[in-house]
Structures are given as C-alpha cells and as structure tokens.
C-alpha atoms as a PDB file:
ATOM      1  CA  UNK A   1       0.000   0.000   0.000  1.00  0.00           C
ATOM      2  CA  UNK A   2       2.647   2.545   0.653  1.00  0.00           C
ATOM      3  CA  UNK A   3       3.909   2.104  -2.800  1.00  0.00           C
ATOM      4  CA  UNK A   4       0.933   2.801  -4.583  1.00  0.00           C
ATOM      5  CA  UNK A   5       0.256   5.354  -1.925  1.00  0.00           C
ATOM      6  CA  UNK A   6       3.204   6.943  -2.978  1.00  0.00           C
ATOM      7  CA  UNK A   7       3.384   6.270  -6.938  1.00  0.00           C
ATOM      8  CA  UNK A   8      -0.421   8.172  -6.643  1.00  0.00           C
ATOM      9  CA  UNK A   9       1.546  10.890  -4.827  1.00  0.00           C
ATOM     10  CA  UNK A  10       4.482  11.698  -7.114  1.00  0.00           C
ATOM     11  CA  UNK A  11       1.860  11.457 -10.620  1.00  0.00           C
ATOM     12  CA  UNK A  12      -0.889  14.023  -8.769  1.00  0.00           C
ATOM     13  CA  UNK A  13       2.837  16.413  -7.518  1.00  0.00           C
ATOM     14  CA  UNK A  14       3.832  15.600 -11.395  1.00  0.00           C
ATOM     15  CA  UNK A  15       0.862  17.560 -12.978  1.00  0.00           C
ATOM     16  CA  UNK A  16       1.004  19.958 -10.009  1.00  0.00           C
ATOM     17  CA  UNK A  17      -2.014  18.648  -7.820  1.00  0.00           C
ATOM     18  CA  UNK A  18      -1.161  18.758  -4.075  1.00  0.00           C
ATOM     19  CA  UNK A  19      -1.474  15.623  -2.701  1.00  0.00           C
ATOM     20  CA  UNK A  20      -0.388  14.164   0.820  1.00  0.00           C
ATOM     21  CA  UNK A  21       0.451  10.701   2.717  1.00  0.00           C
ATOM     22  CA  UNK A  22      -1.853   9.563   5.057  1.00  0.00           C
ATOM     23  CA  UNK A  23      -1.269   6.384   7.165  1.00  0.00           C
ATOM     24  CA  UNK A  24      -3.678   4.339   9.695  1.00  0.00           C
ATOM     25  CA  UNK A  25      -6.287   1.441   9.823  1.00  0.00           C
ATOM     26  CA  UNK A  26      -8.886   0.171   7.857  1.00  0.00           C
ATOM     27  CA  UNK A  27     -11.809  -1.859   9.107  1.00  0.00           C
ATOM     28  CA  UNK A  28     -11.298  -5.369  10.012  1.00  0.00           C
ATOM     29  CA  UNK A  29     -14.364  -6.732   8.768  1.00  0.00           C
ATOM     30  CA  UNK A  30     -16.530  -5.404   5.637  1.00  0.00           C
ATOM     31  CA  UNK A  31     -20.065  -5.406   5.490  1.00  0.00           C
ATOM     32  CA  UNK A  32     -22.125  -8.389   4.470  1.00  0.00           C
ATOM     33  CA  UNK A  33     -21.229  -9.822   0.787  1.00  0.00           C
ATOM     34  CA  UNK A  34     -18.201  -7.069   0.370  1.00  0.00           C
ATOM     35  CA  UNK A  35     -14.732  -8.481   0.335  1.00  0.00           C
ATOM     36  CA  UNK A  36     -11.892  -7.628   2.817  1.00  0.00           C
ATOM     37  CA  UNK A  37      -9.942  -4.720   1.585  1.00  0.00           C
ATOM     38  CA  UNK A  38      -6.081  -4.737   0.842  1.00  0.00           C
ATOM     39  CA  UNK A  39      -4.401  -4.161   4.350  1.00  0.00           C
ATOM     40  CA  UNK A  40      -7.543  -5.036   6.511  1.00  0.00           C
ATOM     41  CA  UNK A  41      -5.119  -7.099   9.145  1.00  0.00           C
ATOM     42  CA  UNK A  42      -2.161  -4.326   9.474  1.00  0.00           C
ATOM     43  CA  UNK A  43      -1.304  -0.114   9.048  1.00  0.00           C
ATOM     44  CA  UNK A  44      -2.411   0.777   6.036  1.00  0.00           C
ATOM     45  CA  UNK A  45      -1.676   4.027   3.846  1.00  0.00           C
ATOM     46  CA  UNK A  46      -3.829   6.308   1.473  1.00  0.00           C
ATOM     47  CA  UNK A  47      -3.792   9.813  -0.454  1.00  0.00           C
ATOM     48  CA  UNK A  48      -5.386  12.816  -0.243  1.00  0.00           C
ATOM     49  CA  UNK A  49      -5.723  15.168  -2.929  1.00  0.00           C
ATOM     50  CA  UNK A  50      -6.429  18.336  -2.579  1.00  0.00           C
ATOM     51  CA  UNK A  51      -9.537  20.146  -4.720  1.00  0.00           C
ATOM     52  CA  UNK A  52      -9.889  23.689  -4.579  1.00  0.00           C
ATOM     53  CA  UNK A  53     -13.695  23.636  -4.497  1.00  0.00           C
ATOM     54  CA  UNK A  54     -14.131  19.970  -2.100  1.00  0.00           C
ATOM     55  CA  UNK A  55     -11.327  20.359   0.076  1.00  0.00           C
ATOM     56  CA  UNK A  56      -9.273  17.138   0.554  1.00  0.00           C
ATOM     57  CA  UNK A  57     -10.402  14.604  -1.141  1.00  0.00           C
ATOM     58  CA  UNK A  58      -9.396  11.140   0.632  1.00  0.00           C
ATOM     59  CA  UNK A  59      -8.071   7.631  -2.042  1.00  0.00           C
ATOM     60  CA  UNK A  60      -7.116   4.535  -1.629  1.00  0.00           C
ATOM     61  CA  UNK A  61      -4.910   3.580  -4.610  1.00  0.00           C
ATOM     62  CA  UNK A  62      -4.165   0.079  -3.279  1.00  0.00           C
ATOM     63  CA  UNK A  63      -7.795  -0.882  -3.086  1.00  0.00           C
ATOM     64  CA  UNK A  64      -8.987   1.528  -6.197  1.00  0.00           C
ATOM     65  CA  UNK A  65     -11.940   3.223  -4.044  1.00  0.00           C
ATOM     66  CA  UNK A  66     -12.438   6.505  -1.829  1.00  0.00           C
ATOM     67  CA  UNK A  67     -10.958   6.411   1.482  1.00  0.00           C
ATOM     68  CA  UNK A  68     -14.277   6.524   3.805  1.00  0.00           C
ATOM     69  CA  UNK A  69     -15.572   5.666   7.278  1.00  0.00           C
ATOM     70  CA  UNK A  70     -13.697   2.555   7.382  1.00  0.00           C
ATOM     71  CA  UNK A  71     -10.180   3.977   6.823  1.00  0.00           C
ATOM     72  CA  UNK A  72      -8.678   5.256  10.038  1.00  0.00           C
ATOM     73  CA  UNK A  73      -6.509   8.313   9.928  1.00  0.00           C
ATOM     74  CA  UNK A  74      -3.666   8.462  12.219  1.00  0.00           C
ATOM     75  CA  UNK A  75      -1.482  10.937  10.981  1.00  0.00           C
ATOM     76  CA  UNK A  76      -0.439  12.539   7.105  1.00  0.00           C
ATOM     77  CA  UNK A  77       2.328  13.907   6.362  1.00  0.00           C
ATOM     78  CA  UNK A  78       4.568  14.327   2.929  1.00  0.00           C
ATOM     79  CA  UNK A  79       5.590  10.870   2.635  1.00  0.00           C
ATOM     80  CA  UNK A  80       5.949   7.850   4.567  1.00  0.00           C
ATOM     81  CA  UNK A  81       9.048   9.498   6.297  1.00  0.00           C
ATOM     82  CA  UNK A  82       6.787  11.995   7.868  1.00  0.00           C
ATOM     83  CA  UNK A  83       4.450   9.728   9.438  1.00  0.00           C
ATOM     84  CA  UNK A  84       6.085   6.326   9.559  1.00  0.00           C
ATOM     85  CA  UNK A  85       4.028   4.524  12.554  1.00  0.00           C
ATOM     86  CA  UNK A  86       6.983   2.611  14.424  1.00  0.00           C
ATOM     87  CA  UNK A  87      10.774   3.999  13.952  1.00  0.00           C
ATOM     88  CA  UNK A  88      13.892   2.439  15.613  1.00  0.00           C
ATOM     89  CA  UNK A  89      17.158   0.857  15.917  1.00  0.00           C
ATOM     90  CA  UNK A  90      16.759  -3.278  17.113  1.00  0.00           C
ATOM     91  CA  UNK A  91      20.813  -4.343  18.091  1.00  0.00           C
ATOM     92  CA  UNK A  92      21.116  -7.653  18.922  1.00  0.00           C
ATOM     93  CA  UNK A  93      22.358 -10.634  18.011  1.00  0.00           C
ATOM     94  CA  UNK A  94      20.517 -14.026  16.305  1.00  0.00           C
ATOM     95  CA  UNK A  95      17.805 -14.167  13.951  1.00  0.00           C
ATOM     96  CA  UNK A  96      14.227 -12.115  15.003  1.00  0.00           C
ATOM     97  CA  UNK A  97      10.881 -12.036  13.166  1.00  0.00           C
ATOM     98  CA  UNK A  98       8.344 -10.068  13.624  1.00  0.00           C
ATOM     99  CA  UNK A  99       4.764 -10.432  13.342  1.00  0.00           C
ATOM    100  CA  UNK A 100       2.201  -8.185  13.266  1.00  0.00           C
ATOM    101  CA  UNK A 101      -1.630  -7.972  12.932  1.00  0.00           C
ATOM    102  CA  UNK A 102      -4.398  -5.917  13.631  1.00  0.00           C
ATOM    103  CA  UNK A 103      -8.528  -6.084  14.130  1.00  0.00           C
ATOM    104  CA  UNK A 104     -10.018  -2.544  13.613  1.00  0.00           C
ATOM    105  CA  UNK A 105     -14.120  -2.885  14.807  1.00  0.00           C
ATOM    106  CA  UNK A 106     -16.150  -0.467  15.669  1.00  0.00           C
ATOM    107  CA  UNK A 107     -17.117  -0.175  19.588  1.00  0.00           C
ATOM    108  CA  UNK A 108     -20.590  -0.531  20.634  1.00  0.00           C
ATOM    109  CA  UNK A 109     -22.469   2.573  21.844  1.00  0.00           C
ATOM    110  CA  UNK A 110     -22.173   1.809  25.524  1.00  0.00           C
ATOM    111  CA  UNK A 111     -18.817   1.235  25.756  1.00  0.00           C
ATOM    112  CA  UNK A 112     -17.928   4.624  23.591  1.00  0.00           C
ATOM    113  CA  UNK A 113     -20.618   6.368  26.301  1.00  0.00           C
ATOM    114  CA  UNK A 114     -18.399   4.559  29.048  1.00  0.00           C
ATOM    115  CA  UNK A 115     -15.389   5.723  27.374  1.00  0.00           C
ATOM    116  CA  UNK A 116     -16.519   9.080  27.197  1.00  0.00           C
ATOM    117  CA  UNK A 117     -17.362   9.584  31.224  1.00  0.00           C
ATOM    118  CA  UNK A 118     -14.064   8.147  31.595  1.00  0.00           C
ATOM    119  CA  UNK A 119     -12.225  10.745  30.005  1.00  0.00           C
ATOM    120  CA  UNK A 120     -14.360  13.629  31.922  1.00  0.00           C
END
C-alpha cells in the first residue's frame, strides 16, 4: 500500500495537484457480501488530494476506491518518512521475526458512552 500510496503521490505532484500521505487502519471486517480490503489485518496508507472547491479529497490507490468511514486516519504527512508509525534501531544478536496484525471494529455505543465519562 505505501507504494501505490506513494506512486499516486508523485503522478498528482507531477501535474502539479497537491497531494499528501496519510497512514492508519482500515476496518477489520466489511459489510455483508463485500470483500476484505487490501491491508484489513495491518497499518495501512492512502492519499489525499487536494480540490480547490471539495477540500481534501481522501483515495485509496491500493484498493482503487475513496478512502471513507472505514479507513482510520492516524497521521499525514509528505511521505511515509513523515508519518512512519513505528521507527527504531533493534541491536542484537541471532535471527528475530516479527509479526504483526491488527482487528479494527467499531465499539458498541455503551462502551464509547463509558469511554466518554471516563475521560471527563
């Protein structure tokens, strides 16, 4: 995804459209009878373009269909570089793997209301 993220980036920048990087989550499971989207189970990333009259207007390039409700913005930046979600130096000896996998859902109403008088 960050590929075509970023191929999408540099041919919008090419014919001088403003366009941004924008990394996060996409929704576990899709509704009844649609498939899983591309990048369902870990980060994913996505474009925005920028139209004078709409505002930013949100793509996924991997998946070839608007970025909606389901994708989950956690940051955008310029390029992956700016928004990269984990960064760091492992040293160590040995061999080390490293698995990784995700389950975006929404939350049911109550617990969001708990959630809420939590944070007040």
């Amino acid at each position: 995804c960050q590929d075509f993220a970023h191929v999408f980036i540099a041919a919008c920048r090419a014919l001088g459209l403003a366009a941004r990087y924008v990394s996060g989550y996409l929704l576990t499971r899709p509704l009844p009878g649609q498939p899983k989207l591309v990048g369902a189970d870990a980060s994913h990333a996505w474009v925005e373009l920028w139209c004078p009259e709409q505002g930013w207007l949100a793509l996924d390039p991997t998946n070839d269909v608007p970025a909606n409700l389901d994708h989950v913005t956690l940051a955008w930046g310029r390029d992956y570089a700016d928004v990269a979600p984990l960064r760091g130096v492992l040293r160590g000896g040995g061999v080390a793997t490293l698995r990784v996998g995700v389950t975006v859902e929404p939350a049911a109403a109550d617990a969001l209301a708990r959630s809420a008088e939590q944070q007040q």
